[in-house]
N, C-alpha and C. Protein backbone atom coordinates (compact mmCIF):
# COMPACT_ATOMS: atom_id res chain seq x y z
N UNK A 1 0.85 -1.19 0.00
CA UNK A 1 0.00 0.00 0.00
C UNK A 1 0.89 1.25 0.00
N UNK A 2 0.81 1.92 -0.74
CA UNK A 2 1.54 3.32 -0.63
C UNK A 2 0.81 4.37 0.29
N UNK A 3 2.34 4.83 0.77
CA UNK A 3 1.93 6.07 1.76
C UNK A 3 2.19 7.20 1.13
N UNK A 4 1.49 8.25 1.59
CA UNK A 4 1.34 9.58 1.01
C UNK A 4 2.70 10.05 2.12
N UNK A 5 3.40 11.30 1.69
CA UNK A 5 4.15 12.10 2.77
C UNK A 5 3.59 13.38 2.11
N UNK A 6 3.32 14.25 3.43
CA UNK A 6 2.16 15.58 3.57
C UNK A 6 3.25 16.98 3.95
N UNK A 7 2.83 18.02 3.11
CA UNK A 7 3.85 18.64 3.09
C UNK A 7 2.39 19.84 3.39
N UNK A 8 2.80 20.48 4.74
CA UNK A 8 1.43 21.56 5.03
C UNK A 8 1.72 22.92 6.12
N UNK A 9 0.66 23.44 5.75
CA UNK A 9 1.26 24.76 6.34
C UNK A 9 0.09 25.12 7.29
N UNK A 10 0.61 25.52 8.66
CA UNK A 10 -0.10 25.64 9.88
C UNK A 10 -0.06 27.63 9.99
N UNK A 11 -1.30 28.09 11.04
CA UNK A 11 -1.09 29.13 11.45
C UNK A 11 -1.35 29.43 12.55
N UNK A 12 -0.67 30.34 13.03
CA UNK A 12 -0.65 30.57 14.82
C UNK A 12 -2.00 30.94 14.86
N UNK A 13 -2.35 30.67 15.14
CA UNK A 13 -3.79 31.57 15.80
C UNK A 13 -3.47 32.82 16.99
N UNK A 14 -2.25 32.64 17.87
CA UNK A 14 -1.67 33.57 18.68
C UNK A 14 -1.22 34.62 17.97
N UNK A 15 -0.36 34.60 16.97
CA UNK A 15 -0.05 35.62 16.43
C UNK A 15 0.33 35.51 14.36
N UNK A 16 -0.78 34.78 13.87
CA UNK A 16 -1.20 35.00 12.93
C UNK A 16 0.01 33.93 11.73
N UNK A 17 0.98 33.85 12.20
CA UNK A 17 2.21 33.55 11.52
C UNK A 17 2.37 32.15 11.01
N UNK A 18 3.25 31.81 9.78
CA UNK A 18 2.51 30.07 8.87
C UNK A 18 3.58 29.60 9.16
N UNK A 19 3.60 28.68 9.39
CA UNK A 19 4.60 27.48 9.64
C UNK A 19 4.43 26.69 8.85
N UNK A 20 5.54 26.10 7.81
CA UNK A 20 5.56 25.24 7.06
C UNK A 20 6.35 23.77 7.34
N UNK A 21 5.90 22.48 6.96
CA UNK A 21 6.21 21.77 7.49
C UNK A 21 5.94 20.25 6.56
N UNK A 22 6.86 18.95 7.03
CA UNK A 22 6.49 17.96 6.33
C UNK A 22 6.21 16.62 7.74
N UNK A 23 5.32 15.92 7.04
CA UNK A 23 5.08 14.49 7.85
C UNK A 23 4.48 13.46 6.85
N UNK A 24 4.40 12.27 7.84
CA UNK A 24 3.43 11.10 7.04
C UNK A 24 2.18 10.70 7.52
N UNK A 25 1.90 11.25 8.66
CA UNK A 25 1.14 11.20 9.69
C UNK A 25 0.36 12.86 10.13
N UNK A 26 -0.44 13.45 9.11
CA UNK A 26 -0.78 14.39 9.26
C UNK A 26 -1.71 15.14 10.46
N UNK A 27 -2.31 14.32 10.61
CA UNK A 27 -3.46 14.29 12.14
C UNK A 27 -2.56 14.27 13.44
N UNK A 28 -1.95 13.05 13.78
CA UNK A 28 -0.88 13.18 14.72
C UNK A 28 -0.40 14.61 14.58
N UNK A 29 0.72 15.09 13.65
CA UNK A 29 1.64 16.44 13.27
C UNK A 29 0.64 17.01 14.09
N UNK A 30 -0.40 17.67 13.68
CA UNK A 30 -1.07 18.58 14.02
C UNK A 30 -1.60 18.56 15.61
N UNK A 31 -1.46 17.45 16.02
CA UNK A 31 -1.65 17.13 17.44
C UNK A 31 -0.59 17.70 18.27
N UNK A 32 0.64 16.73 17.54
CA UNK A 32 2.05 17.25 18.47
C UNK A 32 2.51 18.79 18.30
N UNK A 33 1.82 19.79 17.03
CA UNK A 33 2.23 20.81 17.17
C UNK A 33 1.19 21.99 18.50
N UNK A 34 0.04 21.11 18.45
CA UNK A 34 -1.15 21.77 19.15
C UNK A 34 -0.87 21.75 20.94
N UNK A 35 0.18 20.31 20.94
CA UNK A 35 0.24 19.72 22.45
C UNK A 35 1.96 20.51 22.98
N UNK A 36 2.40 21.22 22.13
CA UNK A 36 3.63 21.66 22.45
C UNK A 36 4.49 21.34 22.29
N UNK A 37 4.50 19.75 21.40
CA UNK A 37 6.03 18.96 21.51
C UNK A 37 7.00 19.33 20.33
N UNK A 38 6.45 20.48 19.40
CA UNK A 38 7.28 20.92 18.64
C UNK A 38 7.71 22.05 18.90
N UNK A 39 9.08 22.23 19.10
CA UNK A 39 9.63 23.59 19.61
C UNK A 39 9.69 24.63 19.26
N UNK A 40 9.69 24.84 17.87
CA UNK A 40 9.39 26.03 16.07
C UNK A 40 8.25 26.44 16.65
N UNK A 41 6.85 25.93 17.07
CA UNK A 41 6.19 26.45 17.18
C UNK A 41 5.20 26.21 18.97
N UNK A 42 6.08 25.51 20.15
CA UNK A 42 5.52 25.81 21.21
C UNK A 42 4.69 27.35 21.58
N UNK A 43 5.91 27.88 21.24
CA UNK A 43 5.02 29.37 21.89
C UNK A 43 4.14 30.01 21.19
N UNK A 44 3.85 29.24 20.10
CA UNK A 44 2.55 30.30 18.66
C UNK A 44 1.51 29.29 19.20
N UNK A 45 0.96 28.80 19.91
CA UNK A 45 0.28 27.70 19.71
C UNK A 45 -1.30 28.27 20.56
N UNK A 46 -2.01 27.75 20.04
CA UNK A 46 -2.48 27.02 18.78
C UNK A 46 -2.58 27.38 17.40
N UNK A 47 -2.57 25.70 17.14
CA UNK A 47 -1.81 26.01 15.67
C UNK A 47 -3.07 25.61 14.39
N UNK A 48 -3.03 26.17 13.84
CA UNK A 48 -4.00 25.63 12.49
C UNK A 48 -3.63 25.50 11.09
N UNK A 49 -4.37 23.99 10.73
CA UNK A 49 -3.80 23.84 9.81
C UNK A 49 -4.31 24.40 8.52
N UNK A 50 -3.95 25.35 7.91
CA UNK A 50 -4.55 25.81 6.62
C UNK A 50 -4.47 25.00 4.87
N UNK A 51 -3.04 24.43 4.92
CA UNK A 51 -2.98 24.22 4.02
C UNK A 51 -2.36 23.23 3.38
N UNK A 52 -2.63 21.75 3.10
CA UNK A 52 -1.58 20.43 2.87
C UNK A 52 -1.52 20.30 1.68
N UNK A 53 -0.66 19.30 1.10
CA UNK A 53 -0.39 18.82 -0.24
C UNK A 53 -0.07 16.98 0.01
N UNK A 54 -0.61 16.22 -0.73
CA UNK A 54 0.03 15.08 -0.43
C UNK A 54 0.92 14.63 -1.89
N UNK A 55 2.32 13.97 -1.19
CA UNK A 55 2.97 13.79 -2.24
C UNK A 55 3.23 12.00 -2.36
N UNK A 56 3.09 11.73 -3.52
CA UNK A 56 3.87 9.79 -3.48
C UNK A 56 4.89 9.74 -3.11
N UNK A 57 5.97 10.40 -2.96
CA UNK A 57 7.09 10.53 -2.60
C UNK A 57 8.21 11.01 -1.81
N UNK A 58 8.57 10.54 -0.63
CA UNK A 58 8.97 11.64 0.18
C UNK A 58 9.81 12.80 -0.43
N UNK A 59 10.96 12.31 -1.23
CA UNK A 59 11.85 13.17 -2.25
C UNK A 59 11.37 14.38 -2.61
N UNK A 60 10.16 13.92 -3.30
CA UNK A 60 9.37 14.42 -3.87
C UNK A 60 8.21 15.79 -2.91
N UNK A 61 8.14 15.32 -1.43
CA UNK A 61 7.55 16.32 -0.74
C UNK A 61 8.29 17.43 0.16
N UNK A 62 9.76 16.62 0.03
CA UNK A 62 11.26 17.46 0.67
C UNK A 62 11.12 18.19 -0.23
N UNK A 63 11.08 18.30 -1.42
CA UNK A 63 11.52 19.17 -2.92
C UNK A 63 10.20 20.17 -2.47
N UNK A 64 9.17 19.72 -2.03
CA UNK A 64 8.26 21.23 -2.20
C UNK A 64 8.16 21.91 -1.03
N UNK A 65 8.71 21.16 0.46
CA UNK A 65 8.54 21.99 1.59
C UNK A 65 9.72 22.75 1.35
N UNK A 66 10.96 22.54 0.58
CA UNK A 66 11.49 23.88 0.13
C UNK A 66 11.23 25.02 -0.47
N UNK A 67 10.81 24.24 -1.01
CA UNK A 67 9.80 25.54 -1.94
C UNK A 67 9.09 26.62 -1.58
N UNK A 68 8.41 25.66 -0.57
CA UNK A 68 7.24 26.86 -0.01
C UNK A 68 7.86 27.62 1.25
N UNK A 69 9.09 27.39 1.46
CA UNK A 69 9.66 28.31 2.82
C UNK A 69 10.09 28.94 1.69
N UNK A 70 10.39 29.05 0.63
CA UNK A 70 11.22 30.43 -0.55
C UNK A 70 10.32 31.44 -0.13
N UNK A 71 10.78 32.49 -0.57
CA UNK A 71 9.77 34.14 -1.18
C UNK A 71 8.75 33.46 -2.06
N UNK A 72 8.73 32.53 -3.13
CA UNK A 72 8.11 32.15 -4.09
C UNK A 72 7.51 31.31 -3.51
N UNK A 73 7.44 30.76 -3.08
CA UNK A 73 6.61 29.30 -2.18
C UNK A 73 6.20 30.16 -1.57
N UNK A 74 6.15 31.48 -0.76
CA UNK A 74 4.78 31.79 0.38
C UNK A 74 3.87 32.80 -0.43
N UNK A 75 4.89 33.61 -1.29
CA UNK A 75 3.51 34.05 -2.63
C UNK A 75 2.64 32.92 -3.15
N UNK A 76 3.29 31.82 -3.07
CA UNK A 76 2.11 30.86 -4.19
C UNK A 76 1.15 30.68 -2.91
N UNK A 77 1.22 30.15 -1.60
CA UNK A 77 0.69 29.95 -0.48
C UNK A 77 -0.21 31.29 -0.43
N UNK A 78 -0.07 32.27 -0.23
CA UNK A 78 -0.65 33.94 -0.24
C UNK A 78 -2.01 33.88 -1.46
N UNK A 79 -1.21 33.78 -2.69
CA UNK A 79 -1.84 33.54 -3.71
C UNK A 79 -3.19 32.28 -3.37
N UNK A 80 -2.32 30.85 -3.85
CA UNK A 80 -3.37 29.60 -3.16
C UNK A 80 -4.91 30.36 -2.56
N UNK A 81 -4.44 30.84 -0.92
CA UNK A 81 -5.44 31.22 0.47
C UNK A 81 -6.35 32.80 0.10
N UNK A 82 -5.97 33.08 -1.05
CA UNK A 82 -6.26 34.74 -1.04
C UNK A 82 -7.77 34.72 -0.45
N UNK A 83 -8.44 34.18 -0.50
CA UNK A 83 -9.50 34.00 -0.10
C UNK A 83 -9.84 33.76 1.33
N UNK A 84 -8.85 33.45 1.70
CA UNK A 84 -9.07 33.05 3.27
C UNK A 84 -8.08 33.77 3.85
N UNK A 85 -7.37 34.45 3.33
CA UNK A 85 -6.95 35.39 4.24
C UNK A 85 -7.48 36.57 3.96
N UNK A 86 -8.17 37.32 3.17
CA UNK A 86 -9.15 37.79 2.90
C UNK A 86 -10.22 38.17 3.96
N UNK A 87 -10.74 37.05 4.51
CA UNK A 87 -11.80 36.87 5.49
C UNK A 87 -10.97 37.19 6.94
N UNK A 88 -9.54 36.80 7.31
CA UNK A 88 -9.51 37.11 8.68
C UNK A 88 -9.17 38.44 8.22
N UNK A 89 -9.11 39.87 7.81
CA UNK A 89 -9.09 41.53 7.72
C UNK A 89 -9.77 41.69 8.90
């Protein structure tokens, strides 16, 4: 059975800010970032998840969580949400 690896982007709800990130286990991630056990984002917490991608490949989902920490990867992310960030104004 093939596993997906999830390449997604969370936001503080404390102070508004995206955290980008990879796992295989997307539900968990979002647990351990919510429960504090990730240190990048203990103190923003709680965290929400806005935005995933699933990839066949881990290679393949390393190659885009680079991406999206670029200038160009959080315009496309900006771009992507315009709509939903839109609504929190």
């Amino acid at each position: 059975m093939m596993q997906f690896c999830y390449v997604y982007v969370l936001q503080s709800e404390k102070d508004h800010q995206l955290y980008t990130g990879l796992t295989i286990d997307l539900k968990t991630r979002l647990e351990e970032h919510n429960n504090g056990e990730v240190s990048q984002t203990q103190n923003r917490r709680p965290m929400k998840l806005i935005y995933y991608e699933a990839c066949l490949s881990q290679n393949d989902a390393v190659k885009r969580e680079k991406y999206l920490k670029t200038t160009w990867g959080k315009r496309y992310v900006n771009n992507r949400l315009e709509s939903y960030f839109k609504r929190q104004i």
